[in-house]
C-alpha atoms as a PDB file:
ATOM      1  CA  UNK A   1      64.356 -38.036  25.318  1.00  0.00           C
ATOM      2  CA  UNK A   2      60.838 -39.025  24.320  1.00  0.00           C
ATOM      3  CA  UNK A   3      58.167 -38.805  21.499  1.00  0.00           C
ATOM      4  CA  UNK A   4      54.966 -37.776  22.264  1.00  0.00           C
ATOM      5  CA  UNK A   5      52.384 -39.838  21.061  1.00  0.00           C
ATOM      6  CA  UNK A   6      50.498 -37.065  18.922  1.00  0.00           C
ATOM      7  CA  UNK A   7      53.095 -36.998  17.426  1.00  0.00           C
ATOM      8  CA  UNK A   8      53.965 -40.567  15.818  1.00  0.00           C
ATOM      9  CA  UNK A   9      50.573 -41.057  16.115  1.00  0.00           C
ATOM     10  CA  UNK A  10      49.749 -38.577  13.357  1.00  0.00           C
ATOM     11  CA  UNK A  11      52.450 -38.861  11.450  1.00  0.00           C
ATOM     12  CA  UNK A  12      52.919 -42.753  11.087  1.00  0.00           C
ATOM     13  CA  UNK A  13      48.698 -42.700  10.532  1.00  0.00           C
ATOM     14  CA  UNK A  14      49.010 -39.797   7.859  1.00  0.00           C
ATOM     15  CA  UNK A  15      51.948 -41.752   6.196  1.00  0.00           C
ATOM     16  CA  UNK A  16      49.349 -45.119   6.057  1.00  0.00           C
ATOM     17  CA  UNK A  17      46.866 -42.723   5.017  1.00  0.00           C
ATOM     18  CA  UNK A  18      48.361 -41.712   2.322  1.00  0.00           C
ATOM     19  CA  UNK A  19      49.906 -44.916   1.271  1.00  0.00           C
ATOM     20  CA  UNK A  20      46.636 -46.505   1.196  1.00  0.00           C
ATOM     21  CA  UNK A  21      45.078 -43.370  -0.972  1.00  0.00           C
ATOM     22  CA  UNK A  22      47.896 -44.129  -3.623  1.00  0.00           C
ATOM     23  CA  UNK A  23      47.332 -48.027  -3.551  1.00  0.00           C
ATOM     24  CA  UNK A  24      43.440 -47.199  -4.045  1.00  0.00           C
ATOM     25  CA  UNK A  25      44.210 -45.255  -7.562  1.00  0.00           C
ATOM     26  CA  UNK A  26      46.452 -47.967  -8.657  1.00  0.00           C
ATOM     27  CA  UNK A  27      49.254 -46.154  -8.192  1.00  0.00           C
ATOM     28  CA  UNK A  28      52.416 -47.015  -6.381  1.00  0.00           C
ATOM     29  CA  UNK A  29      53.024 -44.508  -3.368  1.00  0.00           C
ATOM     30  CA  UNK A  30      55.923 -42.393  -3.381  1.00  0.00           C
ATOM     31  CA  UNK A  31      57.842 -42.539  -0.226  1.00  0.00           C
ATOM     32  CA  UNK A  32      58.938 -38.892  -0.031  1.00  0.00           C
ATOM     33  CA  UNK A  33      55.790 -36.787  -0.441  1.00  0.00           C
ATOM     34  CA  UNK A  34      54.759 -39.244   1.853  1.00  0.00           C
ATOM     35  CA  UNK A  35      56.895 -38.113   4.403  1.00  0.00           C
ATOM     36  CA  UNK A  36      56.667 -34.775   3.511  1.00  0.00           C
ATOM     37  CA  UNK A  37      52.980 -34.739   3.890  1.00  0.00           C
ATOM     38  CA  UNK A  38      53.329 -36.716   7.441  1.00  0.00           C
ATOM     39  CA  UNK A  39      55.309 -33.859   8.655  1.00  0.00           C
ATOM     40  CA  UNK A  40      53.327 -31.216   7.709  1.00  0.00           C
ATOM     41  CA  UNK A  41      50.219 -32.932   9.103  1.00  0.00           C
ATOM     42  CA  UNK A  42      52.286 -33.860  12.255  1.00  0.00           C
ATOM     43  CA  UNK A  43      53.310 -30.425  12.644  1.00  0.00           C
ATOM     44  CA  UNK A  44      49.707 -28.843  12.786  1.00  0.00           C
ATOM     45  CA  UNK A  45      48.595 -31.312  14.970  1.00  0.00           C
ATOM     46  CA  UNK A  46      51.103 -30.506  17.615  1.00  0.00           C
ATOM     47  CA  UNK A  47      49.980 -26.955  17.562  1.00  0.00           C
ATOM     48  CA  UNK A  48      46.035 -27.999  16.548  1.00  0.00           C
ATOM     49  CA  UNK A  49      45.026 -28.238  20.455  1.00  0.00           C
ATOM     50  CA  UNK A  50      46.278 -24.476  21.183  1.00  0.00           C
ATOM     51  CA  UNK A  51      44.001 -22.883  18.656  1.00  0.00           C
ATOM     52  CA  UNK A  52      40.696 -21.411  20.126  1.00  0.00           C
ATOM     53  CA  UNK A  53      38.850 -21.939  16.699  1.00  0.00           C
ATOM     54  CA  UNK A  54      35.049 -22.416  16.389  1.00  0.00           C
ATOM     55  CA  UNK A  55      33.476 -25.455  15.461  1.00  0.00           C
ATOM     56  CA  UNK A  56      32.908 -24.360  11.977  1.00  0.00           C
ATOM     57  CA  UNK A  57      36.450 -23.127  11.767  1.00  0.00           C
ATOM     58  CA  UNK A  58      37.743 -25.824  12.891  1.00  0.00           C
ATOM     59  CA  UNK A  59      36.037 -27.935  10.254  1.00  0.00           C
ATOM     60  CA  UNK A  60      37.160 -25.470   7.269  1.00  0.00           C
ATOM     61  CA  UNK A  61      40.977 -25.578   8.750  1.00  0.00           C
ATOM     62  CA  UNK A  62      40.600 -29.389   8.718  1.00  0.00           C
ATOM     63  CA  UNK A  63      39.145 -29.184   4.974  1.00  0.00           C
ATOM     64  CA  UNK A  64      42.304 -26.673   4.261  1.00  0.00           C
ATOM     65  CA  UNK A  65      45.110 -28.871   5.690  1.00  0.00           C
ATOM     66  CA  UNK A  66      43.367 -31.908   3.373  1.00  0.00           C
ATOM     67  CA  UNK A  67      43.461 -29.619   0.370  1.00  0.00           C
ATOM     68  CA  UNK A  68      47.609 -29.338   1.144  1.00  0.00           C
ATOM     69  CA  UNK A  69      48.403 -32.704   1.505  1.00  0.00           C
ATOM     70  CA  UNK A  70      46.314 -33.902  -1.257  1.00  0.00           C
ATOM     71  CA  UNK A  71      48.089 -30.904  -3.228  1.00  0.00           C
ATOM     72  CA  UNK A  72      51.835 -32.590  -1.931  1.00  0.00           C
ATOM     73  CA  UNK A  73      51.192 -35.834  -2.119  1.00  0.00           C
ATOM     74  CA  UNK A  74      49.088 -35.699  -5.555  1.00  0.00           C
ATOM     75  CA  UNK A  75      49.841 -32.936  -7.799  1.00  0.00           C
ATOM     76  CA  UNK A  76      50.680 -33.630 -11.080  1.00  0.00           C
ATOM     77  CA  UNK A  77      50.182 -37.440 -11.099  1.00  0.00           C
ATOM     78  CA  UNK A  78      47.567 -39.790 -12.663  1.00  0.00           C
ATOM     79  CA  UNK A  79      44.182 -39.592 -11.098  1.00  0.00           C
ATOM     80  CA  UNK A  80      45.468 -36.934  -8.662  1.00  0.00           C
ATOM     81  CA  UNK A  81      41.293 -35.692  -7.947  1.00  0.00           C
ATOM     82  CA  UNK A  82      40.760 -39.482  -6.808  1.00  0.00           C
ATOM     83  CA  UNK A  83      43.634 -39.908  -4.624  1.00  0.00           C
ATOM     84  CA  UNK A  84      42.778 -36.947  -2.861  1.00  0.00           C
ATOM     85  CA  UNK A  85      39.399 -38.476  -2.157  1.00  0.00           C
ATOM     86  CA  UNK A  86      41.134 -41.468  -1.563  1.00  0.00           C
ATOM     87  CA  UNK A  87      42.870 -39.865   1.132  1.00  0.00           C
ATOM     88  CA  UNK A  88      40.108 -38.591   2.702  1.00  0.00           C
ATOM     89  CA  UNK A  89      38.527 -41.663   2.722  1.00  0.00           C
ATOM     90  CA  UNK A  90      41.684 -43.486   4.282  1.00  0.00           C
ATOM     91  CA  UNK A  91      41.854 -41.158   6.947  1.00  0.00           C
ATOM     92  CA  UNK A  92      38.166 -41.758   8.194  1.00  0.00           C
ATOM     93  CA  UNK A  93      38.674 -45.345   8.026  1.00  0.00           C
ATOM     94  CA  UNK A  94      41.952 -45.236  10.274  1.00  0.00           C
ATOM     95  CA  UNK A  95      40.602 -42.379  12.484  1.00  0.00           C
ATOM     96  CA  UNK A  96      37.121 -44.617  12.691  1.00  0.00           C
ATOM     97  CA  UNK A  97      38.108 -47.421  13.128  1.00  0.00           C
ATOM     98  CA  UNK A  98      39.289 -47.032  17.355  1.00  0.00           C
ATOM     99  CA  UNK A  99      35.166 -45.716  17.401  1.00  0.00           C
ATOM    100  CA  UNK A 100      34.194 -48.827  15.895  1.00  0.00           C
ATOM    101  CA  UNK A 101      36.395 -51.404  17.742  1.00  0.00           C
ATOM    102  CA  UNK A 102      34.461 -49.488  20.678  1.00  0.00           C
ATOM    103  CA  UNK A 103      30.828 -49.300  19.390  1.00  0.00           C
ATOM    104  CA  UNK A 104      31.862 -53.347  19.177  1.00  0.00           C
ATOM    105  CA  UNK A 105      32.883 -53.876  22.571  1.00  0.00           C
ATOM    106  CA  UNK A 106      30.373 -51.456  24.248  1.00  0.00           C
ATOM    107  CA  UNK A 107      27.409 -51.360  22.248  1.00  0.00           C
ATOM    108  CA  UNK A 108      26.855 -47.255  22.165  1.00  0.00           C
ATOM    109  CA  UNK A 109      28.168 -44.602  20.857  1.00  0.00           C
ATOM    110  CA  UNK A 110      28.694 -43.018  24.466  1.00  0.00           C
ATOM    111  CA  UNK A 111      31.083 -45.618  25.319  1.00  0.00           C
ATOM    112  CA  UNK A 112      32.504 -45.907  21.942  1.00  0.00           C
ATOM    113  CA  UNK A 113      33.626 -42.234  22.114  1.00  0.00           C
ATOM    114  CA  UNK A 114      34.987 -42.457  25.337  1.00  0.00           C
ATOM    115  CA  UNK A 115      36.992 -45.428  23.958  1.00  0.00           C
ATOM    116  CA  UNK A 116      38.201 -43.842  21.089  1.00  0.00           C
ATOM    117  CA  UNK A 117      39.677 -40.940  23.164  1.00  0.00           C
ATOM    118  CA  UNK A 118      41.849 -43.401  25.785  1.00  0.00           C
ATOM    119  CA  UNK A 119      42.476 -45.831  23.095  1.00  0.00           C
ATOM    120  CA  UNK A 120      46.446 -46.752  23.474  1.00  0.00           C
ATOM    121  CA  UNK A 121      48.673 -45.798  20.921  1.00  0.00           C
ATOM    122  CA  UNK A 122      49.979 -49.125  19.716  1.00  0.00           C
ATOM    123  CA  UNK A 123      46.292 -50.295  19.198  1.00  0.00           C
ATOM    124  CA  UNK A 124      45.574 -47.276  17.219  1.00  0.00           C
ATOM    125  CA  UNK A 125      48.592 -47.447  14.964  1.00  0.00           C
ATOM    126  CA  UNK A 126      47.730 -51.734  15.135  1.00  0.00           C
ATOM    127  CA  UNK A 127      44.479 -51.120  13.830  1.00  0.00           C
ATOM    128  CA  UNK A 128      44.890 -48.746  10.972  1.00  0.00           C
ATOM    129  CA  UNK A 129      48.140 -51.403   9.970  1.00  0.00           C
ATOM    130  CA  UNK A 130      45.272 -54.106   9.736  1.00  0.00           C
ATOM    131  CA  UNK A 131      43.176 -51.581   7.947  1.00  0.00           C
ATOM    132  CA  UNK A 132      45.953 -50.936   5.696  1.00  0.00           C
ATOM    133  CA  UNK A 133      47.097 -54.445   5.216  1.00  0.00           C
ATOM    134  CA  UNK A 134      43.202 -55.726   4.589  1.00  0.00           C
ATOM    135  CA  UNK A 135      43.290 -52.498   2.037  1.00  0.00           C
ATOM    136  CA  UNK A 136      46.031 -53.828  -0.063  1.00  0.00           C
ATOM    137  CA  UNK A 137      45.097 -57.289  -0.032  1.00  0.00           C
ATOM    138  CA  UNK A 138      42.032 -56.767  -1.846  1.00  0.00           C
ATOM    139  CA  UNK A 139      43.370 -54.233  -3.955  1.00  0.00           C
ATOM    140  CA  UNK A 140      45.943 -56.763  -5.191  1.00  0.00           C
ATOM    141  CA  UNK A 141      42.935 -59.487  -5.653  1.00  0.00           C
ATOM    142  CA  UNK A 142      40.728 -57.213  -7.729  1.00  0.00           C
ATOM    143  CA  UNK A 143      43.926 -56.190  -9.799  1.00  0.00           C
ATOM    144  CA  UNK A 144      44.447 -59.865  -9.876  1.00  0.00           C
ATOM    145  CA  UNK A 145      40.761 -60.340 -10.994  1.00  0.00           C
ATOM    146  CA  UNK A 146      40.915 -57.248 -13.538  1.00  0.00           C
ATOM    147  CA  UNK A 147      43.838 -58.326 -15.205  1.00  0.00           C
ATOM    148  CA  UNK A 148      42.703 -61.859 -15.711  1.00  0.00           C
ATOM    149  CA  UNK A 149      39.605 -61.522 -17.102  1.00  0.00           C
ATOM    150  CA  UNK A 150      40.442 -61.179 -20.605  1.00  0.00           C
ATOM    151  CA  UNK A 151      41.915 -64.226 -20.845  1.00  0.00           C
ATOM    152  CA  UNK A 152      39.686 -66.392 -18.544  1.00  0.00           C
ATOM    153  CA  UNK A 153      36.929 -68.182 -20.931  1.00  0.00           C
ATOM    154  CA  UNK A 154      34.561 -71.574 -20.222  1.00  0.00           C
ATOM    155  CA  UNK A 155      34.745 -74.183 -22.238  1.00  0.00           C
ATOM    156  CA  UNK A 156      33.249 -77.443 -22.557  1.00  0.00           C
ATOM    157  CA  UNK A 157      34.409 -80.318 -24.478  1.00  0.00           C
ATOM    158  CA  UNK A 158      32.735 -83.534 -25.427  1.00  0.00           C
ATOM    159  CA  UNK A 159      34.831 -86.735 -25.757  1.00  0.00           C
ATOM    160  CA  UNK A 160      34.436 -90.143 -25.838  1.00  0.00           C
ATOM    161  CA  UNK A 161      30.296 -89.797 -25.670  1.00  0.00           C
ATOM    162  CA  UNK A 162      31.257 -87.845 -21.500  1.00  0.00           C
ATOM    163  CA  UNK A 163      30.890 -83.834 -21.877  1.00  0.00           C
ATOM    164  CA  UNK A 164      33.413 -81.900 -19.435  1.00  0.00           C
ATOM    165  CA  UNK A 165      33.733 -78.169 -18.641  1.00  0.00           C
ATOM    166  CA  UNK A 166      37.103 -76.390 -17.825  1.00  0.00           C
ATOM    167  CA  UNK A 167      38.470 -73.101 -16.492  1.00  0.00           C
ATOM    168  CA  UNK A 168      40.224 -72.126 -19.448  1.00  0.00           C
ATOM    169  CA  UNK A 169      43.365 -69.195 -19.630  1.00  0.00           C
ATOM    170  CA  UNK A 170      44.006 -67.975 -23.385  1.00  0.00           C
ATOM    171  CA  UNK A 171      47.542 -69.130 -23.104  1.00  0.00           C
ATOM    172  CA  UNK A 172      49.467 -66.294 -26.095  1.00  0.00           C
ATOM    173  CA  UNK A 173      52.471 -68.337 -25.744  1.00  0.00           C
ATOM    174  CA  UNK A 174      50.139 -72.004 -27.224  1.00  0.00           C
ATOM    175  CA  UNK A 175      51.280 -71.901 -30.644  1.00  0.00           C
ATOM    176  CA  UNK A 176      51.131 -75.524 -30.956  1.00  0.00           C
ATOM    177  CA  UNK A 177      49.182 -77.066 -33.927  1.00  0.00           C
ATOM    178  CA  UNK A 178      48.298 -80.200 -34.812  1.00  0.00           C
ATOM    179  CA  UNK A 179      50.401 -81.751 -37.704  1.00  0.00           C
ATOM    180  CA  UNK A 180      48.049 -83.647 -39.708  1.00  0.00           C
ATOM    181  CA  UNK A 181      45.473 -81.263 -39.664  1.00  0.00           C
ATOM    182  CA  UNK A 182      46.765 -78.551 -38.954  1.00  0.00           C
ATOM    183  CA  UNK A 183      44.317 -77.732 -36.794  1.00  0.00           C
ATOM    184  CA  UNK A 184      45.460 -75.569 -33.226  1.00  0.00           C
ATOM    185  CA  UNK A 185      45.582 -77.320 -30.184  1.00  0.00           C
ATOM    186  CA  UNK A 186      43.996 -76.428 -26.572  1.00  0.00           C
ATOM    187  CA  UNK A 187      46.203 -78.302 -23.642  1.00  0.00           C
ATOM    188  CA  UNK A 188      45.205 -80.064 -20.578  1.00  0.00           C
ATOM    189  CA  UNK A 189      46.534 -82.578 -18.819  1.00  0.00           C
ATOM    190  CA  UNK A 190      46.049 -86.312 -18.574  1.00  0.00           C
ATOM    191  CA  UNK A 191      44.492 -86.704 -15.116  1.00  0.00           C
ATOM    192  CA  UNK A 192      42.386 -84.002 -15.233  1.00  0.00           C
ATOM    193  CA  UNK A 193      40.865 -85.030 -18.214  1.00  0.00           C
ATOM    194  CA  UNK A 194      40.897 -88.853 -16.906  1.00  0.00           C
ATOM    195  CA  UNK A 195      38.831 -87.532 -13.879  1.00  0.00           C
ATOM    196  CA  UNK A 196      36.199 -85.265 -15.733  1.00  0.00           C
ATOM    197  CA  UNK A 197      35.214 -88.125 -17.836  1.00  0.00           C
ATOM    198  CA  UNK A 198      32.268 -90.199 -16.336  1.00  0.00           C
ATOM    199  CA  UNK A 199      33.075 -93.723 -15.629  1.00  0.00           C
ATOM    200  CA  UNK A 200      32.058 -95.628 -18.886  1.00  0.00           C
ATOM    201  CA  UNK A 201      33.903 -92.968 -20.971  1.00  0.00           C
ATOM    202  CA  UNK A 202      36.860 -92.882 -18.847  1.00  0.00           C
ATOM    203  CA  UNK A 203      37.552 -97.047 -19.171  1.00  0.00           C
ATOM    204  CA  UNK A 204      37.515 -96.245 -23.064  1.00  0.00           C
ATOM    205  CA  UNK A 205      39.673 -93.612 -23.023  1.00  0.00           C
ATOM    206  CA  UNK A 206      42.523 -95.373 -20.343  1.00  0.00           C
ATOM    207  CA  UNK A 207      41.553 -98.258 -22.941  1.00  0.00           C
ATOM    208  CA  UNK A 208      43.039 -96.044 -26.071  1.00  0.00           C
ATOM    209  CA  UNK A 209      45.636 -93.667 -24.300  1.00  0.00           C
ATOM    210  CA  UNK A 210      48.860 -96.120 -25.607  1.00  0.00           C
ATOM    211  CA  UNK A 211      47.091 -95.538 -29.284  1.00  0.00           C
ATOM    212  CA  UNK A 212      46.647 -92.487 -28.995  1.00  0.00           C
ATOM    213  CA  UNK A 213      48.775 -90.168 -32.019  1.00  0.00           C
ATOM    214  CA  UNK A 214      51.068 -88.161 -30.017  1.00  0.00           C
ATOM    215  CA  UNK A 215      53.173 -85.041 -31.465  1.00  0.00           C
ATOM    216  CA  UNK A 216      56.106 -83.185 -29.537  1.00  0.00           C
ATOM    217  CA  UNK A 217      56.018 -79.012 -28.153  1.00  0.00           C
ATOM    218  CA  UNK A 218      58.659 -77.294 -26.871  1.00  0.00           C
ATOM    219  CA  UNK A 219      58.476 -75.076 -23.902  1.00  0.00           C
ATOM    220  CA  UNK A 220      60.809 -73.462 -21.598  1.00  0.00           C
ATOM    221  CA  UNK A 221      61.584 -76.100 -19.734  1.00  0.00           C
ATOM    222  CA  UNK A 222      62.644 -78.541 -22.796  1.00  0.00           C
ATOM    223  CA  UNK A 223      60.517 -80.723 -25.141  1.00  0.00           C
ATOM    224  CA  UNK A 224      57.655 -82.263 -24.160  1.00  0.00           C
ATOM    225  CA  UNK A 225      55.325 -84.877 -26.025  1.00  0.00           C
ATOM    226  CA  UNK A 226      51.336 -84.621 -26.026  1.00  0.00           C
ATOM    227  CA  UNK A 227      48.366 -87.212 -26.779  1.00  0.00           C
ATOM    228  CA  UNK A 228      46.234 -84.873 -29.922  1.00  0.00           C
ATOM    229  CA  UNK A 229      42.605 -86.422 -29.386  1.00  0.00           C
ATOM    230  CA  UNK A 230      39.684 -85.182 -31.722  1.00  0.00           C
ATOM    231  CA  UNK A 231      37.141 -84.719 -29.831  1.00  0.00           C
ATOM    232  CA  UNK A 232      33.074 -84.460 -30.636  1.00  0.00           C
ATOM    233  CA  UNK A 233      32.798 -80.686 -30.084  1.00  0.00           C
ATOM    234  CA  UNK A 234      34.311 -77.779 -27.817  1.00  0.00           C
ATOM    235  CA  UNK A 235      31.907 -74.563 -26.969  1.00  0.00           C
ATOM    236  CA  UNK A 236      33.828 -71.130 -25.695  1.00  0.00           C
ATOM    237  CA  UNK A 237      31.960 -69.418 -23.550  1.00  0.00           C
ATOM    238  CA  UNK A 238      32.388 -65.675 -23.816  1.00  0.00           C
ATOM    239  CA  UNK A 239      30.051 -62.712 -22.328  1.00  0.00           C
ATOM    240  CA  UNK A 240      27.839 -66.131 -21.296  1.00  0.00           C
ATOM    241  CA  UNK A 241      27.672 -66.499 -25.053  1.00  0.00           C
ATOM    242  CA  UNK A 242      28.333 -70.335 -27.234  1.00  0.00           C
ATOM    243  CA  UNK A 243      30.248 -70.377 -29.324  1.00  0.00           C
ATOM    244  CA  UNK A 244      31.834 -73.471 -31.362  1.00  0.00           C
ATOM    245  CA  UNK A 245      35.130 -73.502 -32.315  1.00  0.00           C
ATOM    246  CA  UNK A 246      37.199 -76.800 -34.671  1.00  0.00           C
ATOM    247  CA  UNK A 247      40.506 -77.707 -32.413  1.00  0.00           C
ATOM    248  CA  UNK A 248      42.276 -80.756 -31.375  1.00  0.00           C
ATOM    249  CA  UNK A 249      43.321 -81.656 -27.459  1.00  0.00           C
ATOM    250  CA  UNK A 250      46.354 -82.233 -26.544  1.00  0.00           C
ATOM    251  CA  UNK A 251      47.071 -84.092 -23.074  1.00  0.00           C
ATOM    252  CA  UNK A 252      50.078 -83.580 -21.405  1.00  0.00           C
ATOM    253  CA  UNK A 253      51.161 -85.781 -19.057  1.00  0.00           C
ATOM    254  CA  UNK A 254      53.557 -86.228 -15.654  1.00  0.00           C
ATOM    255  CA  UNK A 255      51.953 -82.931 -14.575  1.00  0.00           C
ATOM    256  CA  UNK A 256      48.856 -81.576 -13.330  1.00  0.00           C
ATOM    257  CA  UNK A 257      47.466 -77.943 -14.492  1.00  0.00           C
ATOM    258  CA  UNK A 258      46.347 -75.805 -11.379  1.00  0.00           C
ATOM    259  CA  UNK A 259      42.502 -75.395 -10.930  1.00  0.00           C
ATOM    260  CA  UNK A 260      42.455 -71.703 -12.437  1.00  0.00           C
ATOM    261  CA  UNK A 261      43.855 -72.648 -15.362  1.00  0.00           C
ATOM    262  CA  UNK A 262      42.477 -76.273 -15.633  1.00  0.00           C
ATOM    263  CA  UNK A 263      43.148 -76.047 -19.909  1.00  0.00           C
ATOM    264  CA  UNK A 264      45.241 -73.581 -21.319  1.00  0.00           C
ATOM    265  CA  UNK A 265      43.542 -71.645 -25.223  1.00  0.00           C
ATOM    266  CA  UNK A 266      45.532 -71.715 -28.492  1.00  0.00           C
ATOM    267  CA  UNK A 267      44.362 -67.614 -29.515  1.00  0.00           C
ATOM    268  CA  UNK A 268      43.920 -68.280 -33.040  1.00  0.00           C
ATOM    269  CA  UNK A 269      40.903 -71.431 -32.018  1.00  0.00           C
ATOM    270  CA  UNK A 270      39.113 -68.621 -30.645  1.00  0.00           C
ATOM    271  CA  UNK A 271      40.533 -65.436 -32.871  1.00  0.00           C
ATOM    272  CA  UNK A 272      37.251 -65.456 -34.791  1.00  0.00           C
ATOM    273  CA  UNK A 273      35.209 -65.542 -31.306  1.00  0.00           C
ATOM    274  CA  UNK A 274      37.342 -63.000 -29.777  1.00  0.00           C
ATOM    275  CA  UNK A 275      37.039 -60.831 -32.606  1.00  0.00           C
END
C-alpha cells in the first residue's frame, strides 16, 4: 500500500540525473531510456543493502552499474562519452548536495554525514529539483549567450559633433537601403538616439528632426517610415578590433528598441568586416 522511500528516492534522483546529463551535452533527454535507466538503478538499490561486498567491490559494482546506464541512456547518440560523464557528475551533485546543506548548517563533516544519512526524503528529492532547475537555467543562458554572439557587435556612431556607442544585433532580415545613395541603413530608434546625444547636440538634432529626409520599410507588422541621417562616422567593433564602415541611420520612431539590441546591423555595412 506504500512506497518505500529507496525506492522513489533513487529512481526519481536517477531520472533528474540523467535528465540533467542530457541537458549538459546539449541534447534534449529522452523520456524512455530515462525511465528505463531509473528502474534498473532503482532495482539494484533495493537489493544493494543485502550484498556483503567489500569496500573495493563495492566501488567497482558502483563503477559497473554507471557503465549500464550510461550504456542505456547514451548509446548511439551525439556526444554519448560526455553524457556519461555528465551523468556521473549529476549524480555527485544530487547525492552531495544533502552533505553540503549539512556541512552548511553544522560546520563539520561529522555532523554533515550524520545529516546526510537522516535527511527526509522530500528535502532530498527538493534539493536535487533546485539543483536541476539551477542546472538548466544556466544551460539555457550560455546557449542563449553562444548563440548570440555572432551577431552581437559594438558600434559607435558620431552625429551632430556627440559620439554614442550601441549594443548592436546583425539584424539578416535589415535589407533596407537608403534611396539616394544607396547606401545600407543601420536602425535605431528615436529616443534612444535623442538620449545618447549630449545636451548641445541633442537641441540640434530635436531642432532638425521635422527636416529630416525620411524613406518608408516594410516589416511584418506593416509599413513603417524612418528619419535616414548621415552621420560623421560609425566604427564596428569586432574581436575588440575598429573598424569603419560608410552607412546611413535610420530612426524609427513610436517605439523603443530593447537594451540588447539597442541598434539593429544591415549585413552587407559590415560584409567586408565580417569577412
Amino acid at each position: 500500500m506504500y512506497i518505500e522511500f529507496v525506492i522513489a528516492d533513487n529512481f526519481l534522483l536517477t531520472y533528474l540525473a540523467a535528465s540533467a546529463a542530457a541537458r549538459l551535452a546539449h541534447k534534449a533527454p529522452c523520456v524512455w531510456r530515462n525511465l528505463l535507466a531509473s528502474l534498473v538503478g532503482t532495482v539494484v538499490a533495493v537489493f544493494y543493502p543485502f550484498m556483503r561486498l567489500n569496500a573495493t567491490t563495492q566501488i567497482l559494482v558502483k563503477l559497473a552499474l554507471w557503465g549500464v546506464l550510461s550504456v542505456m541512456l547514451f548509446v548511439k547518440t551525439p556526444r554519448a562519452v560526455l553524457s556519461g560523464l555528465m551523468f556521473l557528475g549529476a549524480t555527485f551533485a544530487f547525492g552531495g548536495a544533502s552533505y553540503a546543506v549539512g556541512l552548511a548548517l553544522y560546520g563539520n563533516t561529522v555532523a554533515a554525514q550524520a545529516f546526510s544519512l537522516k535527511y527526509p526524503l522530500f528535502l532530498t528529492l527538493g534539493t536535487a529539483a533546485v539543483v536541476y532547475t539551477a542546472v538548466r537555467y544556466c544551460i539555457s543562458k550560455m546557449r542563449l549567450k553562444r548563440a548570440r554572439e555572432p551577431y552581437e557587435y559594438g558600434i559607435e556612431v558620431t552625429a551632430y559633433g556627440s559620439t554614442m556607442k550601441f549594443s548592436a544585433f546583425l539584424d539578416t532580415g535589415n535589407s533596407v537601403f537608403d534611396p539616394t545613395t544607396g547606401l545600407p541603413i543601420i536602425i535605431t530608434d528615436v529616443d534612444r538616439f535623442t538620449q545618447k546625444l549630449d545636451g548641445a547636440a541633442a537641441v540640434e538634432f530635436v531642432k532638425t528632426l521635422p527636416r529630416l529626409r525620411k524613406t518608408s520599410i516594410g516589416t511584418a507588422a506593416g509599413s513603417t517610415d524612418i528619419f535616414i541621417i548621415k552621420p560623421t562616422a560609425i566604427t564596428v567593433y569586432t574581436d575588440r578590433q575598429a573598424h569603419k564602415i560608410n552607412a546611413m541611420i535610420g530612426l524609427v520612431g513610436g517605439r523603443s528598441f530593447t537594451k540588447e539590441h539597442e541598434l539593429l546591423l544591415n549585413p552587407v555595412a559590415i560584409s567586408e568586416v565580417v569577412c
